[in-house]
C-alpha atoms as a PDB file:
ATOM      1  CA  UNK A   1      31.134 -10.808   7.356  1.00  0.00           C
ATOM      2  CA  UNK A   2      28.341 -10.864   9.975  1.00  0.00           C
ATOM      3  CA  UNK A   3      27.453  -7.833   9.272  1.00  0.00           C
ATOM      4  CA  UNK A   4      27.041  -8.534   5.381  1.00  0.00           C
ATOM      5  CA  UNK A   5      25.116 -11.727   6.608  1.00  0.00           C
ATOM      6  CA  UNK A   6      22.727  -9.308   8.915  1.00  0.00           C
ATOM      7  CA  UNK A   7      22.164  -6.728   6.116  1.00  0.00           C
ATOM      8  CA  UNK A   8      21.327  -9.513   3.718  1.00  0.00           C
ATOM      9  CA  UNK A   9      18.483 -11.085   6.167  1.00  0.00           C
ATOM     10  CA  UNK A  10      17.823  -7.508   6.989  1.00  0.00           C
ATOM     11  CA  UNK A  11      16.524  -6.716   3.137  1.00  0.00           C
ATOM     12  CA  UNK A  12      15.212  -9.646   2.936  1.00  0.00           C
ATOM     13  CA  UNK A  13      12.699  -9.997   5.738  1.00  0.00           C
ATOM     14  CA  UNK A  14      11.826  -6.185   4.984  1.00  0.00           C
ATOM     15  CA  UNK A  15      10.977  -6.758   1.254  1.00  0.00           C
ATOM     16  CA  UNK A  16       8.712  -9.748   2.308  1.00  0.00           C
ATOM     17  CA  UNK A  17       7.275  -7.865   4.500  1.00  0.00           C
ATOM     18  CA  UNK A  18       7.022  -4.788   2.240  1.00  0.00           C
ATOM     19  CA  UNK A  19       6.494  -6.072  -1.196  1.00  0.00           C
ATOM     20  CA  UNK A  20       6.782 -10.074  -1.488  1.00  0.00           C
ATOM     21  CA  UNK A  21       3.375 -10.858  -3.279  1.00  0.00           C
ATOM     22  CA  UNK A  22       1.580  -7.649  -3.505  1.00  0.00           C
ATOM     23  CA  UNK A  23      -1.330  -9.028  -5.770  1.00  0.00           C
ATOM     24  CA  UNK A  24      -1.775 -12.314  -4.591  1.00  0.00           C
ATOM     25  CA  UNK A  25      -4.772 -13.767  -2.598  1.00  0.00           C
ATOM     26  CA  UNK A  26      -3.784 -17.683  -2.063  1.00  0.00           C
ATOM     27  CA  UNK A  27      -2.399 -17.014   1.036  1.00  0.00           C
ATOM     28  CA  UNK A  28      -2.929 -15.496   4.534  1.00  0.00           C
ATOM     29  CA  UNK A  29      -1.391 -12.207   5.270  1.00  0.00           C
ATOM     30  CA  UNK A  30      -0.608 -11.624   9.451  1.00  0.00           C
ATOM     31  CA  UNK A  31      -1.238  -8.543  11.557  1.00  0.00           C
ATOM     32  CA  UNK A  32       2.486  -7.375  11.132  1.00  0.00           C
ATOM     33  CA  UNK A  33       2.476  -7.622   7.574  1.00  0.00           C
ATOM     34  CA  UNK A  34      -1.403  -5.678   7.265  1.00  0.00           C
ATOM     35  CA  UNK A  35      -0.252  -2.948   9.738  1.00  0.00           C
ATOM     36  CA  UNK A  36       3.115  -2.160   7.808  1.00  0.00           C
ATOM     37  CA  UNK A  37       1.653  -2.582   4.312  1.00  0.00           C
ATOM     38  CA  UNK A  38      -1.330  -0.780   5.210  1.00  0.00           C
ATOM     39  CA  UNK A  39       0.999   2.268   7.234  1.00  0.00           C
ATOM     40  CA  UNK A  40       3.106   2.005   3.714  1.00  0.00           C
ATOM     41  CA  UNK A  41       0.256   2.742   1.537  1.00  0.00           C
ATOM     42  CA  UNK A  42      -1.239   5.578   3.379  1.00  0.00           C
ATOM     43  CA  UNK A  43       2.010   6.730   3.661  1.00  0.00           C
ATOM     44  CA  UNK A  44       2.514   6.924  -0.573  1.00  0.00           C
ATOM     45  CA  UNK A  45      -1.125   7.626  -1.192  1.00  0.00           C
ATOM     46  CA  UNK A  46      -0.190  10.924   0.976  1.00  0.00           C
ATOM     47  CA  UNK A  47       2.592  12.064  -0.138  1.00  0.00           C
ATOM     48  CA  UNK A  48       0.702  11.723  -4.130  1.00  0.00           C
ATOM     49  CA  UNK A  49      -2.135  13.479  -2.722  1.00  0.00           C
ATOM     50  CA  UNK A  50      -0.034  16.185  -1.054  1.00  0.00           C
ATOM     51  CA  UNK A  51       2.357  16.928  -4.210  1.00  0.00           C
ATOM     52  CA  UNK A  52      -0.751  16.781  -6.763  1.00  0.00           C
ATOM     53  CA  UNK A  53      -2.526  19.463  -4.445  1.00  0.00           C
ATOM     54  CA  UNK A  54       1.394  21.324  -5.302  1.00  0.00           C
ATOM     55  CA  UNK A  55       1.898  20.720  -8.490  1.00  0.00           C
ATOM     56  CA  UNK A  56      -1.426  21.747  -9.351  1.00  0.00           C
ATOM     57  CA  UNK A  57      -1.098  24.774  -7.663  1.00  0.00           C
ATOM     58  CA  UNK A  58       2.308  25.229  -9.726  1.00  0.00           C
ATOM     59  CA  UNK A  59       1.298  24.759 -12.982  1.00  0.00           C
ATOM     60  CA  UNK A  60      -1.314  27.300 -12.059  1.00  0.00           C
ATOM     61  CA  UNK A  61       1.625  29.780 -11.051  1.00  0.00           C
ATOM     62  CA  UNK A  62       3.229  28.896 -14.180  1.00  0.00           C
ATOM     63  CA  UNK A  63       0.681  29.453 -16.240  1.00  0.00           C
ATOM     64  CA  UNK A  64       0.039  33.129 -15.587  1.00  0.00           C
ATOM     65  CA  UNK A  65       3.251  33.883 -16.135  1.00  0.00           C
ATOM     66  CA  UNK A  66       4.438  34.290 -19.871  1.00  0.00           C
ATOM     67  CA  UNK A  67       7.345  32.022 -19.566  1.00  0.00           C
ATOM     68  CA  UNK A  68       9.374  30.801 -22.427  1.00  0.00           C
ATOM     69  CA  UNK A  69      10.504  27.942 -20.523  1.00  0.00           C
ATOM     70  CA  UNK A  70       7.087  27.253 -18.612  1.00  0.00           C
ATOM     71  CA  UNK A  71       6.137  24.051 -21.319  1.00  0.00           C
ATOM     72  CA  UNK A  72       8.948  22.417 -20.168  1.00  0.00           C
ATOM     73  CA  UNK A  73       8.517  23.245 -16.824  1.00  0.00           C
ATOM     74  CA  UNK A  74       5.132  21.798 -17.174  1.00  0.00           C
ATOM     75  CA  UNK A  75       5.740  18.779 -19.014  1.00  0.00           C
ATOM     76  CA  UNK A  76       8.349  17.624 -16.484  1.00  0.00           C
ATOM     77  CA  UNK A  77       6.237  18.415 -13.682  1.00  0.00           C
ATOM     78  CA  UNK A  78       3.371  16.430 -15.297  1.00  0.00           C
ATOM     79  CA  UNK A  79       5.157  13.251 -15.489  1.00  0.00           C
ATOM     80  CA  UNK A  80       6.269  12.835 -11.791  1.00  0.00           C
ATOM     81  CA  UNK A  81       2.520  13.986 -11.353  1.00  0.00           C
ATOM     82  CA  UNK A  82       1.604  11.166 -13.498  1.00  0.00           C
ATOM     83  CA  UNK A  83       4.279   8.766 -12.019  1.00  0.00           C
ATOM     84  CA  UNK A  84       2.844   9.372  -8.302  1.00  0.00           C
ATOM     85  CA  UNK A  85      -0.461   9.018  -9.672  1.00  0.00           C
ATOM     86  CA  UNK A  86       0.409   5.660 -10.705  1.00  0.00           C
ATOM     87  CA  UNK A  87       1.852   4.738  -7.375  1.00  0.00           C
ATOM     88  CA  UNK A  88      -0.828   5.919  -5.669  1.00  0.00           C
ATOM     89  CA  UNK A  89      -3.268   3.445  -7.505  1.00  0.00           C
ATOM     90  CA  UNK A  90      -1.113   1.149  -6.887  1.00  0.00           C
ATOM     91  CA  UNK A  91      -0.778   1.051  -3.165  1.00  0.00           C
ATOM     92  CA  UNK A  92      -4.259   1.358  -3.337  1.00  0.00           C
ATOM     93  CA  UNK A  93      -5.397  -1.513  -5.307  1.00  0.00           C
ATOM     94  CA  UNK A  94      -3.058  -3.645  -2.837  1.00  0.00           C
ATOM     95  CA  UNK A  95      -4.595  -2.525  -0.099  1.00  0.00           C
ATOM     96  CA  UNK A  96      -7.989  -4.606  -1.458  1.00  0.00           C
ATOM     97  CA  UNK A  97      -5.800  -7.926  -2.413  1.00  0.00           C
ATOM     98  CA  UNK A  98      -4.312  -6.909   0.988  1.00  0.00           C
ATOM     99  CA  UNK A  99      -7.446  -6.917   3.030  1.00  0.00           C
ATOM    100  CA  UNK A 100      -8.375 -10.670   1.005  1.00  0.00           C
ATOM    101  CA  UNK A 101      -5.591 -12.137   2.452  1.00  0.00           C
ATOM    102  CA  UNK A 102      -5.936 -10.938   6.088  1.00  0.00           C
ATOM    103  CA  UNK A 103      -9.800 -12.186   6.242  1.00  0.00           C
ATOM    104  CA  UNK A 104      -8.112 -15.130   4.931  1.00  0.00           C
ATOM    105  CA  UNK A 105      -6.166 -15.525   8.253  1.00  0.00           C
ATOM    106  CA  UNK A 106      -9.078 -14.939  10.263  1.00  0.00           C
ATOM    107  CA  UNK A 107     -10.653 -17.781   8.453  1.00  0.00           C
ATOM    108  CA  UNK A 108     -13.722 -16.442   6.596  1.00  0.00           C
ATOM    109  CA  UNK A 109     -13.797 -15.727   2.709  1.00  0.00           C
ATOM    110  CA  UNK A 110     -12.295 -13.278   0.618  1.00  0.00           C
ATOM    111  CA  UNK A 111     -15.762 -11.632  -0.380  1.00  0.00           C
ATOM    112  CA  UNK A 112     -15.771  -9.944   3.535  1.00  0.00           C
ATOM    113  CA  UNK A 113     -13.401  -7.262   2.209  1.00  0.00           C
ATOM    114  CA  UNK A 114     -16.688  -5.539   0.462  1.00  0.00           C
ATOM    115  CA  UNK A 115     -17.394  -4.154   4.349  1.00  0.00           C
ATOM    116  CA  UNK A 116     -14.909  -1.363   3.268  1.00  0.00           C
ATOM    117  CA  UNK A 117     -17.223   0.103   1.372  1.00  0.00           C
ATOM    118  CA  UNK A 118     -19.632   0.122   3.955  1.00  0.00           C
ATOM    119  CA  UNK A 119     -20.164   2.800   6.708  1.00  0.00           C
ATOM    120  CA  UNK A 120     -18.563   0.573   9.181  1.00  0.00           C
ATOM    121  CA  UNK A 121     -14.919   0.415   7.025  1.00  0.00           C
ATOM    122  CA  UNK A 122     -13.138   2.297   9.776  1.00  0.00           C
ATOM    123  CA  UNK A 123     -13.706  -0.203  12.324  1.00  0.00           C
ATOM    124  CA  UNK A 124     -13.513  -2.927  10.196  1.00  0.00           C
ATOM    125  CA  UNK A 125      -9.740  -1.991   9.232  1.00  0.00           C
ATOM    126  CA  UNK A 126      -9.143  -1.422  12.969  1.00  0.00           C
ATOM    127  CA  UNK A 127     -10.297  -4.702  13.506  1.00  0.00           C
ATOM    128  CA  UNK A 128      -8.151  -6.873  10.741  1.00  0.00           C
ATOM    129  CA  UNK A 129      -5.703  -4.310  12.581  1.00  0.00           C
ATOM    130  CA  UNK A 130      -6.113  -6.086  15.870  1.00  0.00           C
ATOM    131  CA  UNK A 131      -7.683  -9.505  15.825  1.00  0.00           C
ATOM    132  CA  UNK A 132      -5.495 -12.122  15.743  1.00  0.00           C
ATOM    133  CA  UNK A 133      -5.756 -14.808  12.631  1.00  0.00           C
ATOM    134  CA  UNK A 134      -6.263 -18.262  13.315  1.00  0.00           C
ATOM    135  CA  UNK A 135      -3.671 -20.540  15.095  1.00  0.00           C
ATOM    136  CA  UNK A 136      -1.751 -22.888  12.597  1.00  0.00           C
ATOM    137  CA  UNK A 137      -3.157 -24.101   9.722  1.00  0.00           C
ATOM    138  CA  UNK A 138      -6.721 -23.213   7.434  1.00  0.00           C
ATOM    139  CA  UNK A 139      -8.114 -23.908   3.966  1.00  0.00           C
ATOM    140  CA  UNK A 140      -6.082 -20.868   3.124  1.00  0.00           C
ATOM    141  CA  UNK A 141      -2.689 -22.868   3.640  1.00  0.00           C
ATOM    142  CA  UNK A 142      -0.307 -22.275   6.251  1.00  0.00           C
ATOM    143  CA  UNK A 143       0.110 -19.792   8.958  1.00  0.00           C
ATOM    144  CA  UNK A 144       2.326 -16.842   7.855  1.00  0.00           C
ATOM    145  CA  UNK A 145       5.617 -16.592   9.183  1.00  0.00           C
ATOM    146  CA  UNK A 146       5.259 -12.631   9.494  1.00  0.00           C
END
């Protein structure tokens, strides 16, 4: 029974964590919740980036050979391509609503998260990495409980 009870908080906390609110920008996001989002989505971006560098290199294999069976082959292979793909720019598009909601928790406005595309991105990430957001409550709402 505990046990059931621990799993169940377990999930939870890990899917708010994880995925709770992927697209939103009301709120602020804390340094545990930017590190392990942001770890996750370099993580999926790559592992799509490593298996389109494969499977592009395997439909190229495929394709030289005279294969009855290579269409197939290549249409299966083409739709996990196009399902990573799609995860990919997924985990990627958080990342920006991501970065909104931890300059939200340092206090300033959402329209900071353009330094990414600035020379100075790396350190700016390291920073939203390290800094710690305001103490209790902003005109973002509440401090979050990650």
């Amino acid at each position: 029974m505990l046990w059931e009870k621990l799993n169940f908080a377990m999930i939870s906390n890990t899917y708010k964590l994880l995925v709770y609110d992927w697209f939103g920008t009301k709120r602020r996001s804390s340094r545990k919740e930017f590190n392990c989002r942001f770890v996750m989505m370099w993580f999926l971006s790559s592992i799509g980036i490593i298996f389109m560098d494969k499977t592009i290199s395997y439909i190229s294999l495929l394709s030289k050979l005279d294969v009855s069976f290579s269409f197939y082959l290549q249409t299966i292979v083409f739709l996990v391509f196009a399902l990573i793909v799609t995860i990919s720019f997924c985990s990627i598009t958080q990342l920006f609503f991501l970065i909104h909601r931890r300059i939200h928790d340092l206090g300033f406005r959402g329209w900071w998260q353009l330094l990414i595309f600035s020379p100075i991105s790396p350190f700016f990430i390291l920073v939203l990495m390290v800094i710690k957001g305001e103490e209790g409550k902003n005109k973002y709402g509440d401090p979050p409980k990650f």
